[in-house]
Every structure is written in C-alpha cells, then in structure tokens.
C-alpha atoms as a PDB file:
ATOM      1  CA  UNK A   1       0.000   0.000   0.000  1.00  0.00           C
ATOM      2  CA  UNK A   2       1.456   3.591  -1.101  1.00  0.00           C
ATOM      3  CA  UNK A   3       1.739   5.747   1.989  1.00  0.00           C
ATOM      4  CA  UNK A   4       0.693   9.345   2.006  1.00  0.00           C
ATOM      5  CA  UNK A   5       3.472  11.217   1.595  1.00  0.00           C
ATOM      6  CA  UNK A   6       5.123   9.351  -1.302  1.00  0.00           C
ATOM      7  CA  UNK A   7       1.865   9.032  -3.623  1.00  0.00           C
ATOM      8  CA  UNK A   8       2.123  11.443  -6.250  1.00  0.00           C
ATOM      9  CA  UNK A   9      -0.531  14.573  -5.806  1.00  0.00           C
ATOM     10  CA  UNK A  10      -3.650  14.275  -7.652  1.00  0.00           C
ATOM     11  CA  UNK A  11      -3.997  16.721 -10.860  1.00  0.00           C
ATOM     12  CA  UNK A  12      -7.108  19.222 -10.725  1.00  0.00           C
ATOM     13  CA  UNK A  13      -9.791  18.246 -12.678  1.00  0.00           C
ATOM     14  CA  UNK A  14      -9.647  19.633 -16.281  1.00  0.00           C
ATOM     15  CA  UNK A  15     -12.260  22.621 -16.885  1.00  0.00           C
ATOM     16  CA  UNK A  16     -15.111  22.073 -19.327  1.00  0.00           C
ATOM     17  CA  UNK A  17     -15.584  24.794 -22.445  1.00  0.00           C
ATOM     18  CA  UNK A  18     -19.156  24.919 -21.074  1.00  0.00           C
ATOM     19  CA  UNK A  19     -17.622  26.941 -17.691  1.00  0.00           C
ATOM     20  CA  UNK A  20     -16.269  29.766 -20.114  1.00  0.00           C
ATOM     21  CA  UNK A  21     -18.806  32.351 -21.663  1.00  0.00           C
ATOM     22  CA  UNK A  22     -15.555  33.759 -23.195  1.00  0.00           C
ATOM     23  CA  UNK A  23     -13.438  32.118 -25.831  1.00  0.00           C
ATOM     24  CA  UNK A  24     -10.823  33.712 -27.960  1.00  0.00           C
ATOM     25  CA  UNK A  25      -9.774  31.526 -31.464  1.00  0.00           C
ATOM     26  CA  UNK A  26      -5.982  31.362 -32.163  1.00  0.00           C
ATOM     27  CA  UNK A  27      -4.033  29.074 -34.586  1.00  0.00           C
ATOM     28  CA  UNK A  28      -0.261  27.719 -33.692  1.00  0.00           C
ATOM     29  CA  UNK A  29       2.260  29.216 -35.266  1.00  0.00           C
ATOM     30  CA  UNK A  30       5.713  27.898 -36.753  1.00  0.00           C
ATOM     31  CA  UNK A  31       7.447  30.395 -34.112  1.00  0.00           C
ATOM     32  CA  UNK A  32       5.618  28.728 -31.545  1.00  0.00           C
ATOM     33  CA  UNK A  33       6.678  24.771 -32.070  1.00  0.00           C
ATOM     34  CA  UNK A  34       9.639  23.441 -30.295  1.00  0.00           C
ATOM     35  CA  UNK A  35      12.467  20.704 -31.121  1.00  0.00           C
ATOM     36  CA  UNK A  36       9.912  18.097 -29.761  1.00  0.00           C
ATOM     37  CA  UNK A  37       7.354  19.593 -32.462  1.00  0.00           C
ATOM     38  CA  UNK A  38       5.185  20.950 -29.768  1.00  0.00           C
ATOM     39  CA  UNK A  39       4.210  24.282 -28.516  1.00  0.00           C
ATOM     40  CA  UNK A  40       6.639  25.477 -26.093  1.00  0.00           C
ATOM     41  CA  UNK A  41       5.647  25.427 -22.705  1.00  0.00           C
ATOM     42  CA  UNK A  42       6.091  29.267 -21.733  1.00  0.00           C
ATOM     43  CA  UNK A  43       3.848  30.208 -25.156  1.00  0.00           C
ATOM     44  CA  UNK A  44       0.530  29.082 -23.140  1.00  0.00           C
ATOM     45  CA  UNK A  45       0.846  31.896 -20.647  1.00  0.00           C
ATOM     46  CA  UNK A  46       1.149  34.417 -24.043  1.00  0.00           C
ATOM     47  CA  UNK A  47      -2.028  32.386 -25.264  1.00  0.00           C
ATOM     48  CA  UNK A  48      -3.481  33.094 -21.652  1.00  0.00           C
ATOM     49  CA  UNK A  49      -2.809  36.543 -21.892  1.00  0.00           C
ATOM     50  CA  UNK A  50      -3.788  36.888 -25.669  1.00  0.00           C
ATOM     51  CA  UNK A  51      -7.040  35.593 -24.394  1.00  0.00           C
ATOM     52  CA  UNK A  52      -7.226  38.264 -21.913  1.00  0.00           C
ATOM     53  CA  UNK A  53      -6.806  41.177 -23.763  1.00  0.00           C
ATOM     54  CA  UNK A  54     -10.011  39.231 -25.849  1.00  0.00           C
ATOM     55  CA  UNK A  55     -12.135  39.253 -22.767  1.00  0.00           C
ATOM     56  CA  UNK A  56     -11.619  43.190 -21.602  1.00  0.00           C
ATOM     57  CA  UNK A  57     -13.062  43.579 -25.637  1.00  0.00           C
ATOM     58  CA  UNK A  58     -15.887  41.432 -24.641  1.00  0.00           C
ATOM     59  CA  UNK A  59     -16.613  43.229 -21.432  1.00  0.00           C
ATOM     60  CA  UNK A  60     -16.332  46.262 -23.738  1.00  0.00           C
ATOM     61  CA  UNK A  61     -13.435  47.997 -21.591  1.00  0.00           C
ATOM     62  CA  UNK A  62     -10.754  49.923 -23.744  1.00  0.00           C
ATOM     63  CA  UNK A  63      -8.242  48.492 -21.331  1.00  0.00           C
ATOM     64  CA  UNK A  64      -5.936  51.541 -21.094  1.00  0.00           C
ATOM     65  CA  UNK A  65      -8.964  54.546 -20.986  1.00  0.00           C
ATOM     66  CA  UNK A  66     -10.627  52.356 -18.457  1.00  0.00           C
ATOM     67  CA  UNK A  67      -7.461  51.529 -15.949  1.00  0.00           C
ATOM     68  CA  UNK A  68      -6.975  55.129 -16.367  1.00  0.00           C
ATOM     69  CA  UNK A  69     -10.665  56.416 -15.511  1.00  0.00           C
ATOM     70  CA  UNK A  70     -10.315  53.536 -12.440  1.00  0.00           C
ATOM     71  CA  UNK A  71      -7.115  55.488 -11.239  1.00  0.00           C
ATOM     72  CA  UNK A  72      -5.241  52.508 -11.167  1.00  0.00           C
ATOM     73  CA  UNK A  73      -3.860  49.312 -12.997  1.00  0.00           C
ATOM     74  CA  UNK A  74      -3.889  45.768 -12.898  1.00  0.00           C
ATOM     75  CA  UNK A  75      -0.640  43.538 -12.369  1.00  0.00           C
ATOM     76  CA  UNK A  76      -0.109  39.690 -12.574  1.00  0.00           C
ATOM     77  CA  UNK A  77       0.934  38.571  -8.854  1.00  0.00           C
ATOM     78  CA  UNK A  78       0.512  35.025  -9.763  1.00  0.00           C
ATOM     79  CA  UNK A  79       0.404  32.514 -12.652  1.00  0.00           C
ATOM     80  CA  UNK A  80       0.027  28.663 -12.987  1.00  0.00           C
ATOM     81  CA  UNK A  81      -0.365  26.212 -15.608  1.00  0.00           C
ATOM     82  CA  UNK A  82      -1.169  22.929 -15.599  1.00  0.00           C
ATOM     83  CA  UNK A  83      -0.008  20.441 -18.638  1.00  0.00           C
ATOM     84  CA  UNK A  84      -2.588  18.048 -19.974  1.00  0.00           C
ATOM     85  CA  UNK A  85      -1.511  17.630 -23.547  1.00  0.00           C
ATOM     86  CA  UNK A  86       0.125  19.441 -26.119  1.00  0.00           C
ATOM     87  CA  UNK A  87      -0.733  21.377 -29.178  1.00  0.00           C
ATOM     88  CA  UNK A  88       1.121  21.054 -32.712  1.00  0.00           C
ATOM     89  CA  UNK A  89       1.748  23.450 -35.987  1.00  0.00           C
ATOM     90  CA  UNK A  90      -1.022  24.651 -37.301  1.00  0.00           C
ATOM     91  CA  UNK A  91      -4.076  23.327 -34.938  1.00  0.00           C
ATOM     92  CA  UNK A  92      -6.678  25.929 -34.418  1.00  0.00           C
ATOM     93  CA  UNK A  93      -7.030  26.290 -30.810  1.00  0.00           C
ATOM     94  CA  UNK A  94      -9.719  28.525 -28.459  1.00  0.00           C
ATOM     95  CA  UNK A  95      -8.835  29.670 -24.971  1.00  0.00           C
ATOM     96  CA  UNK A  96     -11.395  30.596 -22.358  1.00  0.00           C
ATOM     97  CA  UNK A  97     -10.955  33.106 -19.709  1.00  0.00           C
ATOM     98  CA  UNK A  98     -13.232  33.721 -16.841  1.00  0.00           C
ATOM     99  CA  UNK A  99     -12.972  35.647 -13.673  1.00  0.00           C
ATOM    100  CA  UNK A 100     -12.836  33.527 -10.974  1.00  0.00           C
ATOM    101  CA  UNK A 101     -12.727  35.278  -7.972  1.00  0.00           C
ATOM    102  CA  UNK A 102     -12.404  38.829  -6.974  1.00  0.00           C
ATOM    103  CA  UNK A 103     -11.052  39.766  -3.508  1.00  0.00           C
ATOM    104  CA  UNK A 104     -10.674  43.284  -2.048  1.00  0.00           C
ATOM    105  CA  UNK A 105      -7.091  44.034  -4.133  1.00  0.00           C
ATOM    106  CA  UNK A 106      -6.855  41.046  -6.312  1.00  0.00           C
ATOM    107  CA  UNK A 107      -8.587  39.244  -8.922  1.00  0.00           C
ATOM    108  CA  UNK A 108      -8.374  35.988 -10.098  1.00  0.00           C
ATOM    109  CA  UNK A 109      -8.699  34.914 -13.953  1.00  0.00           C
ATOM    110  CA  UNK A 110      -9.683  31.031 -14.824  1.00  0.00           C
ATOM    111  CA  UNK A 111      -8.022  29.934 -18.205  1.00  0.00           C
ATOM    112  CA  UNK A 112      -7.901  27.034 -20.538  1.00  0.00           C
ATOM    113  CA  UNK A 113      -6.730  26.358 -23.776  1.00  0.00           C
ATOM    114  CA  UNK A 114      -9.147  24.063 -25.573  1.00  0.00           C
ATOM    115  CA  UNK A 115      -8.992  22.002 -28.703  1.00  0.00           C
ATOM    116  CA  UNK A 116     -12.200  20.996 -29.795  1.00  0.00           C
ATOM    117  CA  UNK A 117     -13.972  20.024 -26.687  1.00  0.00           C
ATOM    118  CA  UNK A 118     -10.773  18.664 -25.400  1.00  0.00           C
ATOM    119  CA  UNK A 119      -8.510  20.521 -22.420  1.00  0.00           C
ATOM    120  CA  UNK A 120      -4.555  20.933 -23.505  1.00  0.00           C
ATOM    121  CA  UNK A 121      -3.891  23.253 -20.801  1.00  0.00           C
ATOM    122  CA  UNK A 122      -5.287  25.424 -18.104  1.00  0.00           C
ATOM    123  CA  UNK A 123      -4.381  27.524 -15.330  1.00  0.00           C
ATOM    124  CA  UNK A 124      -5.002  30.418 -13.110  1.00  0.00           C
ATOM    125  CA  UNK A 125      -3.698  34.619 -13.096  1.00  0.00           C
ATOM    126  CA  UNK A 126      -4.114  36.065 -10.099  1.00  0.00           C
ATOM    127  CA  UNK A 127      -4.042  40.164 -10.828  1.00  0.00           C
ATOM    128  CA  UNK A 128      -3.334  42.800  -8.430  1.00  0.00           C
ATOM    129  CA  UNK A 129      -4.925  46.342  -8.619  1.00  0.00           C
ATOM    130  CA  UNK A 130      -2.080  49.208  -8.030  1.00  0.00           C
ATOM    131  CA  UNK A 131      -1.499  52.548  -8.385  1.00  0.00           C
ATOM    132  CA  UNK A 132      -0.257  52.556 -11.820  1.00  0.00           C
ATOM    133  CA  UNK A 133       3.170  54.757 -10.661  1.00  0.00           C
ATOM    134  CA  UNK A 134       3.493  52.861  -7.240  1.00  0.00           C
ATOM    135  CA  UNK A 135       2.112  49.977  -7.605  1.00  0.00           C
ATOM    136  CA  UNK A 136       0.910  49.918  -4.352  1.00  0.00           C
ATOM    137  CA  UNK A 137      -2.865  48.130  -3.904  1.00  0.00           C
ATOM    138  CA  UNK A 138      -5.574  49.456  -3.466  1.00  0.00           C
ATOM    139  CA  UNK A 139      -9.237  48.005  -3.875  1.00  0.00           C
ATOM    140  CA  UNK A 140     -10.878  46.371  -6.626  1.00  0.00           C
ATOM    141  CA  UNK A 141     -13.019  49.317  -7.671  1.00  0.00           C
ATOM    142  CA  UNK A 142     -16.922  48.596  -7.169  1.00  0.00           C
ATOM    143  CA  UNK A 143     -17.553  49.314 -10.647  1.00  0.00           C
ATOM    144  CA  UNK A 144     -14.943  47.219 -12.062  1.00  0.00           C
ATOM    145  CA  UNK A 145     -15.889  44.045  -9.612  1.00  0.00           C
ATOM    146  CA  UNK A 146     -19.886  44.522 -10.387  1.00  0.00           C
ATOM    147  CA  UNK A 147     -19.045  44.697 -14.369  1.00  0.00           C
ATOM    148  CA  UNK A 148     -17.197  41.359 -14.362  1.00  0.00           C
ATOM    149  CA  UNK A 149     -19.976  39.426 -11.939  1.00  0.00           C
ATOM    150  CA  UNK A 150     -22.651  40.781 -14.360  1.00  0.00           C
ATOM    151  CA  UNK A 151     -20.601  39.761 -17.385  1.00  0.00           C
ATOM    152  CA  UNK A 152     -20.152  36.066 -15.783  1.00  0.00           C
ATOM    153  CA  UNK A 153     -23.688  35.955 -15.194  1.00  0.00           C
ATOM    154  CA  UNK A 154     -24.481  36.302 -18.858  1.00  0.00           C
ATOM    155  CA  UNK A 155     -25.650  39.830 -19.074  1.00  0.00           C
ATOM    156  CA  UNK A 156     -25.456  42.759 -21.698  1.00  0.00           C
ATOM    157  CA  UNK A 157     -22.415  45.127 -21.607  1.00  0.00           C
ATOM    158  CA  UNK A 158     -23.336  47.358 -24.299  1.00  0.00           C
ATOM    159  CA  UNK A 159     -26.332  49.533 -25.370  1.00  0.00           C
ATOM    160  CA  UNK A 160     -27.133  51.693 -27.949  1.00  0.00           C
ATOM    161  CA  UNK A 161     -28.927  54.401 -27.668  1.00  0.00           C
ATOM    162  CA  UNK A 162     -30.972  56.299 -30.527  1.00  0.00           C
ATOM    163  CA  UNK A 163     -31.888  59.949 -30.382  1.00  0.00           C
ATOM    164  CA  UNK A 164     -30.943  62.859 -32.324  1.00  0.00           C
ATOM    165  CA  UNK A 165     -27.964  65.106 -32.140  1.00  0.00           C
ATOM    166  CA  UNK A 166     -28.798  67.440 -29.700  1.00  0.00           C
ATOM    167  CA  UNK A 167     -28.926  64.338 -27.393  1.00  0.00           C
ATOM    168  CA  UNK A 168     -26.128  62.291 -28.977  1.00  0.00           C
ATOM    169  CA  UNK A 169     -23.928  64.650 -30.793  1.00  0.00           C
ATOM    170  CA  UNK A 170     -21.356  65.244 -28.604  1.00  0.00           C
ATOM    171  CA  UNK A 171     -20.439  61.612 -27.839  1.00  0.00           C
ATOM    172  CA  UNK A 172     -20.915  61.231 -31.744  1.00  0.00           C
ATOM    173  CA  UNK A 173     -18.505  63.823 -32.348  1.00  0.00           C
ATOM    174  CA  UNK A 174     -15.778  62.535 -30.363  1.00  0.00           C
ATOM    175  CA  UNK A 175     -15.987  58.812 -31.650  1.00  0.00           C
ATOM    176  CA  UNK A 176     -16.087  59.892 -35.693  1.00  0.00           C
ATOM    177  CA  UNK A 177     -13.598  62.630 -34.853  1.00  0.00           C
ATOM    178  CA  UNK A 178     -10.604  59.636 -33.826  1.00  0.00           C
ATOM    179  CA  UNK A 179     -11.756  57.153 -36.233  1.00  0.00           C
ATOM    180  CA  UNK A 180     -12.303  59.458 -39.431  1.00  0.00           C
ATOM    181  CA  UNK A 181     -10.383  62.509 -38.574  1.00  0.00           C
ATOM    182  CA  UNK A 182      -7.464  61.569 -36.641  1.00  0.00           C
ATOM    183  CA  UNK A 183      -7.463  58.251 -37.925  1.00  0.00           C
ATOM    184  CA  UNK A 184      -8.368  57.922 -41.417  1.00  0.00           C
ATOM    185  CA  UNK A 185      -7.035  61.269 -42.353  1.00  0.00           C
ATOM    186  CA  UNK A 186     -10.659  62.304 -43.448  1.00  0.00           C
ATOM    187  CA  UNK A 187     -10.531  66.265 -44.113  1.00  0.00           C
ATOM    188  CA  UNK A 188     -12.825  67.499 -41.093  1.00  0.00           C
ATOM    189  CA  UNK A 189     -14.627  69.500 -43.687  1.00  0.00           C
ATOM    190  CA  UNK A 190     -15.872  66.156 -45.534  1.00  0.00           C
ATOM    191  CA  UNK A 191     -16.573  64.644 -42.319  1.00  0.00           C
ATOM    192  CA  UNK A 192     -19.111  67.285 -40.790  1.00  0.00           C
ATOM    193  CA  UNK A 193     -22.327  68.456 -42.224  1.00  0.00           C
ATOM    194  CA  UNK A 194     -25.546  69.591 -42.353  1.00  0.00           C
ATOM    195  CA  UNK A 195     -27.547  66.413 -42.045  1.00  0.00           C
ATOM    196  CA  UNK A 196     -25.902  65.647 -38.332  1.00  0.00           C
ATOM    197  CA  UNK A 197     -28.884  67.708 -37.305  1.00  0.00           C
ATOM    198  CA  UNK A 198     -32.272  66.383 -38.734  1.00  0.00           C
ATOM    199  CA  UNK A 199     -30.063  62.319 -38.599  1.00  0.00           C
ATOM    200  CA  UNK A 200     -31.132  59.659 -36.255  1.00  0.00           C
ATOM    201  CA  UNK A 201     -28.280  59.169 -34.334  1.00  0.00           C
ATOM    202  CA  UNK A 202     -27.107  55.460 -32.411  1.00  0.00           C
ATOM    203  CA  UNK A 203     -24.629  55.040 -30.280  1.00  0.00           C
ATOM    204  CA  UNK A 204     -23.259  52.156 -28.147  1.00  0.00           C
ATOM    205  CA  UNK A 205     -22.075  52.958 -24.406  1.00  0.00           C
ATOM    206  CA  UNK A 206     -20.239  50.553 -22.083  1.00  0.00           C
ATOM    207  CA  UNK A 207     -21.325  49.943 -18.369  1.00  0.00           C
ATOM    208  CA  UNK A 208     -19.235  52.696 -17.373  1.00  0.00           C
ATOM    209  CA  UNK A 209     -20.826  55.164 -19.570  1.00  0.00           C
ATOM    210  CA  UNK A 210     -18.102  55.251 -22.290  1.00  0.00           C
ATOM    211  CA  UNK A 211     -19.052  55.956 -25.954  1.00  0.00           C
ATOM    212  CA  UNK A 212     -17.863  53.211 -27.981  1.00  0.00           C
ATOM    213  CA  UNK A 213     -19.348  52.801 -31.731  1.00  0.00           C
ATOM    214  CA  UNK A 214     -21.796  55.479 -33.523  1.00  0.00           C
ATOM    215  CA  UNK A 215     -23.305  55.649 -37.057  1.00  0.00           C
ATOM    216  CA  UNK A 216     -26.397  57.934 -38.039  1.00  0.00           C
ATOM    217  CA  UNK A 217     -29.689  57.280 -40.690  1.00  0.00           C
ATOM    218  CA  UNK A 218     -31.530  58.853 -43.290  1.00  0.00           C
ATOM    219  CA  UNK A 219     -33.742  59.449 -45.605  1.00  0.00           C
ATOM    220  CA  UNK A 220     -32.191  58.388 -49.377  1.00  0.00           C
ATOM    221  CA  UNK A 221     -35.138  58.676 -51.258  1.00  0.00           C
ATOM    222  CA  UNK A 222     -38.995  57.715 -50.353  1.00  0.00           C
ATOM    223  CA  UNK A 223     -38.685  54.795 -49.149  1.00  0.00           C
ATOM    224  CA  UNK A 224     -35.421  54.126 -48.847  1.00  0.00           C
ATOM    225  CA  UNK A 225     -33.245  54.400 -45.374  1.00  0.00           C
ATOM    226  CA  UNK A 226     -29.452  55.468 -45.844  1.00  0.00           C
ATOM    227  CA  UNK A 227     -26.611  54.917 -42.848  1.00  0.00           C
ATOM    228  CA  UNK A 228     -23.973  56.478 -43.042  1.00  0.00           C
ATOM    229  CA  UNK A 229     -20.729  57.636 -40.203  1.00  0.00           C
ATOM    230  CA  UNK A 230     -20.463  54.042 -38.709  1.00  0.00           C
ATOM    231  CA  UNK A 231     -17.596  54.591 -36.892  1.00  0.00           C
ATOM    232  CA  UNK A 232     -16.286  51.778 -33.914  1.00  0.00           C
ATOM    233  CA  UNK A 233     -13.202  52.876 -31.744  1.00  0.00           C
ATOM    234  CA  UNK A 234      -9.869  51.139 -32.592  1.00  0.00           C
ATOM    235  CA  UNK A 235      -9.824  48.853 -29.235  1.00  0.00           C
ATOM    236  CA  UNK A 236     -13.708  47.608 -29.982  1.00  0.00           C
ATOM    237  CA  UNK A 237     -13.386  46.039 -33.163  1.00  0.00           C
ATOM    238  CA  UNK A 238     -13.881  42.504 -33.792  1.00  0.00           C
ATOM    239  CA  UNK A 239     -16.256  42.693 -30.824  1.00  0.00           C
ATOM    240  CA  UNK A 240     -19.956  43.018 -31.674  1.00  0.00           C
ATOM    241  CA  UNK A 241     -20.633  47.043 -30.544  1.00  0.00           C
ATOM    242  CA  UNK A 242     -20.697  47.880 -34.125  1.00  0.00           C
ATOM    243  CA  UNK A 243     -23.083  45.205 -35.220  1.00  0.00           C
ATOM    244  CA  UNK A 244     -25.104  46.834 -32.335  1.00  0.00           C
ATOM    245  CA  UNK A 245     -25.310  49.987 -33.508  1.00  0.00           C
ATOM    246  CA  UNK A 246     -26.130  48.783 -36.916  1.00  0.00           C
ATOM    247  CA  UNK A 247     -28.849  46.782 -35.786  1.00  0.00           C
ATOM    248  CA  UNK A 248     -30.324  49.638 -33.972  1.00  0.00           C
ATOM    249  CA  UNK A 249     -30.446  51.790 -36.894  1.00  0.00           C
ATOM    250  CA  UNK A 250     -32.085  49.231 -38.988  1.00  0.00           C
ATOM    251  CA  UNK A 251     -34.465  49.005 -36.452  1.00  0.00           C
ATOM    252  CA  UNK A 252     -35.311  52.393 -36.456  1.00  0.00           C
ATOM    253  CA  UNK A 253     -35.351  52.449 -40.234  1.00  0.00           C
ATOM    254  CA  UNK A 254     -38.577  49.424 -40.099  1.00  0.00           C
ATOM    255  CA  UNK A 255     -40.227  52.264 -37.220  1.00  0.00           C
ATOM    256  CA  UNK A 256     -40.259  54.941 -40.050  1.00  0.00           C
ATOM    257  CA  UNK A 257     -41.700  52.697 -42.279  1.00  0.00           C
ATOM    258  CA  UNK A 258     -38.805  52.534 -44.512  1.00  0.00           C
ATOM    259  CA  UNK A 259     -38.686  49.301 -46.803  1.00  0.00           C
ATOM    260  CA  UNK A 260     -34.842  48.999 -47.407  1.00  0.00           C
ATOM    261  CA  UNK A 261     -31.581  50.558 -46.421  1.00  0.00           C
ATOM    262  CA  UNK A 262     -28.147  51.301 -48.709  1.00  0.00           C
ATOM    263  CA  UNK A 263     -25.001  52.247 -47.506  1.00  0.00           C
ATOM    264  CA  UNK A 264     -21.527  53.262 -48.928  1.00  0.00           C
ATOM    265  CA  UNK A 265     -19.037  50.270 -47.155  1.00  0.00           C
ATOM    266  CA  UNK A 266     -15.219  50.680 -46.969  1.00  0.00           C
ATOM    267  CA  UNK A 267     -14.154  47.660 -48.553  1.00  0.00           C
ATOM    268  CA  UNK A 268     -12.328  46.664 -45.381  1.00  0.00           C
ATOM    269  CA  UNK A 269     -16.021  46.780 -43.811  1.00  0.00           C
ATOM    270  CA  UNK A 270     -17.573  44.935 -46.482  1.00  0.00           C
ATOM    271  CA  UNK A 271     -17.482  41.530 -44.688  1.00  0.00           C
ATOM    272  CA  UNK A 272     -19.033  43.336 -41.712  1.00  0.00           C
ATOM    273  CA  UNK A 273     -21.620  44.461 -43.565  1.00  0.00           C
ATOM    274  CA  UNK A 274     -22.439  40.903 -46.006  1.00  0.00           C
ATOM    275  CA  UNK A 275     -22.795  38.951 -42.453  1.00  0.00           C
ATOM    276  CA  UNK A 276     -25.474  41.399 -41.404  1.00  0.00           C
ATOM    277  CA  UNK A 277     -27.424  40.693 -44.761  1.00  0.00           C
ATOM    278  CA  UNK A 278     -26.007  43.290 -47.091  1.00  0.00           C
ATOM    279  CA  UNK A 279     -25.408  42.414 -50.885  1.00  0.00           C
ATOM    280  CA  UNK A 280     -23.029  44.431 -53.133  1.00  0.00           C
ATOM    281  CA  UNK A 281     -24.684  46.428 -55.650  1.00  0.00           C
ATOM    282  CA  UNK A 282     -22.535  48.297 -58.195  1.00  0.00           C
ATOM    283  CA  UNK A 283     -19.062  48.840 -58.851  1.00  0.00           C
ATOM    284  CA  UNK A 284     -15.674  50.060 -56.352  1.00  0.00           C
ATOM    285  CA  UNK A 285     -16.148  53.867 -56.061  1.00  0.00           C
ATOM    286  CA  UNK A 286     -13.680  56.431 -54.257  1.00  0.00           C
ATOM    287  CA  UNK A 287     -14.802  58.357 -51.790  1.00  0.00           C
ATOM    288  CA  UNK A 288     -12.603  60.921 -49.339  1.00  0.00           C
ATOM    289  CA  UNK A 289      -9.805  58.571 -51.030  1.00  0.00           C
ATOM    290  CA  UNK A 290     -10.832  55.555 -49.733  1.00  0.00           C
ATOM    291  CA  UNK A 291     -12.394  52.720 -51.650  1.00  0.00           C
ATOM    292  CA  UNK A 292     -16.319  52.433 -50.977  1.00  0.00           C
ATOM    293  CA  UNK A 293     -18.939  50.094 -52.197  1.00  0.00           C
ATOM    294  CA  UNK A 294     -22.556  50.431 -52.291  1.00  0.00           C
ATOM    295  CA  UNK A 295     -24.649  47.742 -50.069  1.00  0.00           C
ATOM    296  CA  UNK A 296     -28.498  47.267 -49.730  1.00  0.00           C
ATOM    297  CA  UNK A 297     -30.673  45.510 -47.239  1.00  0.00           C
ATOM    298  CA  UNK A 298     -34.547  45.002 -47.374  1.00  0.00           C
ATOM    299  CA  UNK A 299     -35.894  46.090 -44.035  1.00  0.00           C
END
C-alpha cells in the first residue's frame, strides 16, 4: 500500500468549455513549435494573456482609458499552468478566460486552452490592482468588480442608444472625430455636415458610460433608409458594438416605415456588412480617397 506522503498529488480536474462564456480563437504558429514539435511550454501563458486582452473587448473595456478612468492598474501577482496535452503546428485552438474570484485588491482569472472540446492546458492569473506609478494596492473598484460578476452571469455590456444630435452629438462627435479625422485622415470638412442635425443618431455605451461605436440614418429617397458615419473605436473592433449599432439603426429604419436601407461600405467593412445581410450592388467607387462600395438591405 502507497503511503501518504510518497503518492504522487492528484492533478485538478480539467475545466469544461461549457464553464467559459468567453473564448478567444488562435491558430499555432511555426514560431511557436519546439524541437519536440510541440508548442513550447512558456507560449501558453502568451495564449493566456492573448485571451485576456479578448475578454476586456468582450466586457467592452478599452483596457488603457478604463485603468486610467479607475485610477489605477492591474498587475499579474501570480500565474500557474497545468499540462494536460500538447498542441502542434497549425491546430486551431480557443482559450477561455473567466474571472474567478475577486477579492478586495486582487482578482483571479480562470483559463484554458481548448482544442475541440478537449482541455490541452489550463491555469489560473491572479491580478493585483495598483497605483499605476506605485504599484501599491488598493481596492478592486466597485464598478470594475460589479461589471465582471454581471458579465459572468451572462448579461449585456453594451447599449445603444438612438436619439438625435442634440442628445447624442457630442459623444458622436468625439468617436467619428478619432476614427475618421485623426485616424483615417478624413478632411474634417468632408466629415461634418448639415444632415448631423435632422439624422437619427445610435450610439453604443459601455457599463461605465463610455461611448464606444456610432453611425447615423436617413432618408435616401422615399422609401429608402441610408446609414452612413459608422464609426467603432480602434480597441472595440472585432467585438460586436458595431453590429449593435447597426442593428439599432435598422431598427429604427422598419419604425419609419422605410422598406430597405443602402449604404456606402469601406471595402475593409464589407465583410461586416455581407454577415449582417447586405449584398453588393454596383461597382468600387472612391470616396474621401478611400475605396467604398454600395450595399443594400430590405428592411
């Protein structure tokens, strides 16, 4: 009979995909195999933390603007990882992340690294929250520890809101003025006109009341709905604020009785736009020198 303190310690049951609401989708990479044709055991912590910066997106928190409205940062006290099995060149893997526990200065963040339905590796980061200069803790802010219970319970992060631009313009303004503007190099005089004011405006907000994602609606012809200034802020994209506004808008249109909407989509968009049910019409146009094509939905 084995005595106690020479059997060998008994491995922690492997986590289920079903305990993760959030998953992020990477594939191995050459960089990432080892002489034993493996991933290398220290690249599962960068697919951990990969997979973090993932879930602050889906708990639509612009890490840095949202450490910095906290008045503090978060910094890793703690990591472990436990070794299942291994992943090879190539395999398309998902990793879930989910907050675990949060104590008065710390946090904890579940993660696993899943292929298929079948656990490779998981582990645990254990954050601290600092003063950024300092780094001296201080307590998990309220608003920060209710917005990642609510997200692991399954609820909304985002809404949009619709109005008009005396009610949304300024938080309209600001988004359309870093992604078009600043960003794009739009002229400000192309960007701003007359129709801001007699638009329907949407625009997505976080839980901490931070503008995210805008775009506006009119009238094209009888009839016919156009939208127009979807803008989503570099940090959001790929996360599903600017399908939100767009949905919100096309809602809107159906309200006013509109039967279909057309808009002008950067080609980079376009594949944004052809999963929401827009179809290419026409040819590639230029427009503020970018590339545009013309998409229609029936409402």
């Amino acid at each position: 009979m084995t005595s106690a303190s020479s059997a060998a310690p008994v491995p922690a049951r492997a986590p289920t995909r079903a305990r993760f609401r959030f998953m992020e989708r990477l594939r191995v990479r050459w960089s990432e195999v080892d002489a034993q044709q493996i991933v290398f055991n220290g690249h599962y912590l960068t697919y951990f933390d990969t997979a973090v910066g993932g879930y602050w997106r889906a708990l639509a928190l612009p890490y840095a603007q949202t450490m910095q409205t906290l008045g503090g940062d978060l910094f890793v006290r703690k990591s472990t990882v436990e070794y299942l099995d291994a992943a090879r060149y190539d395999e398309l893997l998902e990793v879930g992340v989910r907050t675990e526990r949060v104590g008065t200065t710390s946090m904890t963040m579940a993660c696993a690294v899943f292929r298929g339905d079948e656990c490779l590796v998981h582990g645990e980061l254990v954050y601290v929250f600092a003063d950024a200069s300092s780094r001296e803790p201080q307590a998990v802010p309220q608003a920060l520890r209710d917005l990642l219970l609510s997200f692991e319970r399954h609820e909304l992060m985002t809404v949009a809101q619709v109005g008009d631009w005396a009610t949304l313009g300024a938080d309209a303004h600001r988004i359309r003025q870093a992604v078009f503007v600043e960003e794009q190099r739009i002229p400000a005089e192309m960007e701003w006109d007359a129709a801001d004011e007699s638009c329907t405006h949407a625009v997505a907000y976080n839980r901490l009341g931070r503008p995210l994602a805008t775009g506006r609606l009119l009238e094209h012809v009888p009839g016919v709905a156009k939208i127009g200034r979807m803008a989503v802020l570099s940090p959001m994209r790929g996360s599903r604020v600017g399908r939100q506004v767009l949905d919100a808008l096309m809602q809107a249109g159906r309200e006013r009785g509109y039967r279909e909407v057309l808009l002008h989509a950067q080609l980079s968009a376009e594949g944004f736009y052809t999963r929401a049910g827009f179809q290419r019409r026409g040819p590639v146009f230029e427009e503020a020198g970018i590339q545009h094509v013309e998409m229609v939905r029936a409402l």
